[in-house]
N, C-alpha and C. Protein backbone atom coordinates (compact mmCIF):
# COMPACT_ATOMS: atom_id res chain seq x y z
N UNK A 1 148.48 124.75 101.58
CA UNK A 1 147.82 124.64 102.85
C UNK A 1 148.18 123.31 103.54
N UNK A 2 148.22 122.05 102.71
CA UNK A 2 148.42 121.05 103.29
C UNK A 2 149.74 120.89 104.48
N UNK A 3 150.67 121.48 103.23
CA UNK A 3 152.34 120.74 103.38
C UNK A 3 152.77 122.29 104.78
N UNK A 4 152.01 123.23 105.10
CA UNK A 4 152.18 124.32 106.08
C UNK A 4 151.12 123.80 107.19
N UNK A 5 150.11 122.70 107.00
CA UNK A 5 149.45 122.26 108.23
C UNK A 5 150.31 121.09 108.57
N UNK A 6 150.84 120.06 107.75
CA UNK A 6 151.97 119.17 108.17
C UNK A 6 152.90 119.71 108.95
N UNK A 7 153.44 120.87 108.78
CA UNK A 7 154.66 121.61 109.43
C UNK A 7 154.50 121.98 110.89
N UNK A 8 152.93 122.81 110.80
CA UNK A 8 152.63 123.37 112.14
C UNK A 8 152.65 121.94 113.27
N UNK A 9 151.76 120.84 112.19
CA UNK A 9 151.41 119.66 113.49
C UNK A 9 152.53 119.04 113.82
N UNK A 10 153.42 118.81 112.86
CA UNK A 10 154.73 118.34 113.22
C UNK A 10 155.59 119.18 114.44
N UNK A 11 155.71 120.47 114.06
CA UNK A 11 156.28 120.59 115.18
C UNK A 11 155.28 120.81 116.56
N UNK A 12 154.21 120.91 117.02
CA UNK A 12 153.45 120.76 117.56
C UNK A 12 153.86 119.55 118.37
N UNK A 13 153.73 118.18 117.84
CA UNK A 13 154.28 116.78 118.52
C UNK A 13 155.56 117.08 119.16
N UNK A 14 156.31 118.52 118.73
CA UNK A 14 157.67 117.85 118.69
C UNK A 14 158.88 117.01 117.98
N UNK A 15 158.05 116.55 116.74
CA UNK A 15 159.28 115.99 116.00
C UNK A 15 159.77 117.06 114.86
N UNK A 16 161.34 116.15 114.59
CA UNK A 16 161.88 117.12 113.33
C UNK A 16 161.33 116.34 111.86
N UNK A 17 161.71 116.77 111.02
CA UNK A 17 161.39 116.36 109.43
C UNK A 17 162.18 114.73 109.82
N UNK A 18 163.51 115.01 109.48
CA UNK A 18 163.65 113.59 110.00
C UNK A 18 163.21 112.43 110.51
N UNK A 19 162.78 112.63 111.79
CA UNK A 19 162.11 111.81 112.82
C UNK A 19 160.85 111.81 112.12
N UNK A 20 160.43 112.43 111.34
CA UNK A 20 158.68 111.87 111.16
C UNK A 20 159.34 111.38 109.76
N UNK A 21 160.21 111.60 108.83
CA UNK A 21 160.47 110.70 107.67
C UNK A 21 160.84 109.21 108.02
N UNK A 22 161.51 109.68 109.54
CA UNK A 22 161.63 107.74 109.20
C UNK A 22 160.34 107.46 109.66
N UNK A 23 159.90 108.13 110.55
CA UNK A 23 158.43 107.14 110.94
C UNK A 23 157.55 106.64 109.96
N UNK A 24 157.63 107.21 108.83
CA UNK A 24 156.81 107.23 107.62
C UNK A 24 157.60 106.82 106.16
N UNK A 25 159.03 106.64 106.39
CA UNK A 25 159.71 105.82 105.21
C UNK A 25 159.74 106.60 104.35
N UNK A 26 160.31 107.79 104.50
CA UNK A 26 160.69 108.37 103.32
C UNK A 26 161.63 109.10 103.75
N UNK A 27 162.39 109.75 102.85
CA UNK A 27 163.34 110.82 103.13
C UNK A 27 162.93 112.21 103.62
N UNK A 28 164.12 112.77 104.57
CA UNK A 28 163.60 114.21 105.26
C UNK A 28 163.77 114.87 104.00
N UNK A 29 164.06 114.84 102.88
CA UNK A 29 164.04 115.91 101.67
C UNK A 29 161.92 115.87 101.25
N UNK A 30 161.87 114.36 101.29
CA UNK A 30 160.54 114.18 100.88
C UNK A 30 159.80 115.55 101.66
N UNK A 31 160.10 114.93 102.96
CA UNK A 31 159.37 116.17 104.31
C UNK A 31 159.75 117.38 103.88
N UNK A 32 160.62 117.98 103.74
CA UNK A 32 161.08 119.50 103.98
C UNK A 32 160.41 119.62 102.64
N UNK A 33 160.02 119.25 100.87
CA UNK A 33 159.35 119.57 99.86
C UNK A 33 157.85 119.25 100.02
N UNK A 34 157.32 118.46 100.59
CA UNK A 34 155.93 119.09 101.45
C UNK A 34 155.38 119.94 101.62
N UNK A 35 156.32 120.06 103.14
CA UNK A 35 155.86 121.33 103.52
C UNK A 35 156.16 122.53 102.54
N UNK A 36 156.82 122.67 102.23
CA UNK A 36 157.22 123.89 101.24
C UNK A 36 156.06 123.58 99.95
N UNK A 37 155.65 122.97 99.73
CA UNK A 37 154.77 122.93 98.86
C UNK A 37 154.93 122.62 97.53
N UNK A 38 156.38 121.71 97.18
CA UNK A 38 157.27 121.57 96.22
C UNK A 38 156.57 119.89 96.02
N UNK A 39 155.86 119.33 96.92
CA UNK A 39 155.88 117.76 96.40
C UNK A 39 153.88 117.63 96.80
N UNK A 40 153.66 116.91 96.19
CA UNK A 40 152.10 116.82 96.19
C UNK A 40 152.13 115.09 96.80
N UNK A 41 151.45 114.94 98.19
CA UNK A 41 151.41 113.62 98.32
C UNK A 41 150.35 112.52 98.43
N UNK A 42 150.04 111.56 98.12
CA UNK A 42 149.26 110.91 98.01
C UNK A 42 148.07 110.67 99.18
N UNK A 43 147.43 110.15 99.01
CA UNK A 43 146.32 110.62 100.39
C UNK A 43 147.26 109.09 101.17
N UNK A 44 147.29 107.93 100.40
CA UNK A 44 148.21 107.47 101.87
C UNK A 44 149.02 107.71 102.29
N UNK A 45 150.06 108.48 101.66
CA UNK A 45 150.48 109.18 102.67
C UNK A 45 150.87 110.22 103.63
N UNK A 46 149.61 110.84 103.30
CA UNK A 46 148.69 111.85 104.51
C UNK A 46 148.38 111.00 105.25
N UNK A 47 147.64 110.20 105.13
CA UNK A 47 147.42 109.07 105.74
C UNK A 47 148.27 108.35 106.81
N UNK A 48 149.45 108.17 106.33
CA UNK A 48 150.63 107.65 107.18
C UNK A 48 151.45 108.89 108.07
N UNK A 49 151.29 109.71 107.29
CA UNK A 49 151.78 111.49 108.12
C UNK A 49 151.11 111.52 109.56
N UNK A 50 149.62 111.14 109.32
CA UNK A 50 148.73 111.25 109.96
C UNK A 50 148.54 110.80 111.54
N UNK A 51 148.77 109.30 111.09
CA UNK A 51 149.20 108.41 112.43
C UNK A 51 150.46 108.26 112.74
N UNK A 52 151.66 108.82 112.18
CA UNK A 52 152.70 109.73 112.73
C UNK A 52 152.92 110.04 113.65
N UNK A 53 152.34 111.22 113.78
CA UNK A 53 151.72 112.53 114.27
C UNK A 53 150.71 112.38 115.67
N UNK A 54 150.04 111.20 115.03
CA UNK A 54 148.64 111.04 116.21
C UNK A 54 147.61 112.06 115.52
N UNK A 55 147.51 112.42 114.40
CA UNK A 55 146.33 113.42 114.41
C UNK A 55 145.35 113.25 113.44
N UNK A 56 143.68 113.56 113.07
CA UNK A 56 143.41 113.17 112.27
C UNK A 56 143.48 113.68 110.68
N UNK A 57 143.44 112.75 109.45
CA UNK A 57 143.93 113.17 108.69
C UNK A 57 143.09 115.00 107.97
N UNK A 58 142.13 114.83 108.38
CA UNK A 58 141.24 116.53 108.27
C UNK A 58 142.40 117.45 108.68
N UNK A 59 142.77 117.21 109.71
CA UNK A 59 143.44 118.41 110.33
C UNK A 59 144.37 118.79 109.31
N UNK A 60 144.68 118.47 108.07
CA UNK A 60 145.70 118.52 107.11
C UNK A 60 145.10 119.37 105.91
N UNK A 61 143.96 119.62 106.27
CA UNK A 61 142.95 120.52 105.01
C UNK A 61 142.04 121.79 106.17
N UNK A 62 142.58 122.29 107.32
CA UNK A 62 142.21 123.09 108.42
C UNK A 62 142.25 124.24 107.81
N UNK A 63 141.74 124.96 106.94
CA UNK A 63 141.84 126.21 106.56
C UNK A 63 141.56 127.51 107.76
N UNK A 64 141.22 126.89 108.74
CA UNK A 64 140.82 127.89 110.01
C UNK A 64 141.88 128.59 110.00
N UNK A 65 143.17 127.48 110.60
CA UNK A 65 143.84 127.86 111.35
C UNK A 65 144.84 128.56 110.10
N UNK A 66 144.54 128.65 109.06
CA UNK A 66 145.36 129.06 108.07
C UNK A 66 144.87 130.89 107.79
N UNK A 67 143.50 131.13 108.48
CA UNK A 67 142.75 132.02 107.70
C UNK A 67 142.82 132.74 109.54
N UNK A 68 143.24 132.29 110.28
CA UNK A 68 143.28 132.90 111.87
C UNK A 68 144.99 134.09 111.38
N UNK A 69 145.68 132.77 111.36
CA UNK A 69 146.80 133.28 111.54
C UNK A 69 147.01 134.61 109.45
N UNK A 70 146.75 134.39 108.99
CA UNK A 70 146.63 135.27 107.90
C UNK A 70 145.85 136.26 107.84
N UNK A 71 144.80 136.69 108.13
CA UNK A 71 143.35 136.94 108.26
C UNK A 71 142.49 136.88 107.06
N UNK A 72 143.25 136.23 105.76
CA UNK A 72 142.53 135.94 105.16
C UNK A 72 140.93 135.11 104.27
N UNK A 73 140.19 135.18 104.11
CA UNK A 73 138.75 134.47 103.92
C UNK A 73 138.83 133.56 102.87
N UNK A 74 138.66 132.67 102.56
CA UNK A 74 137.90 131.80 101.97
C UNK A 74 137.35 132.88 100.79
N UNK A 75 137.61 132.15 99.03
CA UNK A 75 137.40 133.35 98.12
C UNK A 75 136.16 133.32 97.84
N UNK A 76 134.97 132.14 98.24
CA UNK A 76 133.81 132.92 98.38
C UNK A 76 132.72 133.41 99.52
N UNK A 77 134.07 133.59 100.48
CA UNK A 77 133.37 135.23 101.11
C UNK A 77 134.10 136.08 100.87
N UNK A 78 134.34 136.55 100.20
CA UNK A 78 135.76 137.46 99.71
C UNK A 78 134.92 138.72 98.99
């Protein structure tokens, strides 16, 4: 959920993996295993993703918009 709400907000701003890796000092491999859900990252740097981006760091745990576009529920209303 995280590393697919990073993706949406990222491109949302407009930037590529790149452009938000350097903003944030890491490599676009770091970015592209994120989002894919291949790398688990530390809350700073969600944190640093975050003000990136401009957005707040919640918006990175948004299950709404995860459960809009899927129509799936939350497993205890399931």
């Amino acid at each position: 959920m995280v590393g697919r709400n990073v993706r949406r907000l990222r491109i949302a701003v407009g930037l590529s993996q790149a452009a938000l890796a350097e903003r944030i000092g890491v490599d676009r491999a770091y970015v592209s295993g994120l989002e894919l859900g291949q790398r688990n990252p530390t809350i700073v740097t969600l944190w640093h993703i975050a003000k990136a981006l401009g957005v707040k760091l919640r918006q990175f745990f948004d299950e709404e918009k995860q459960r809009q576009r899927t129509g799936l529920r939350p497993r205890d209303e399931r």
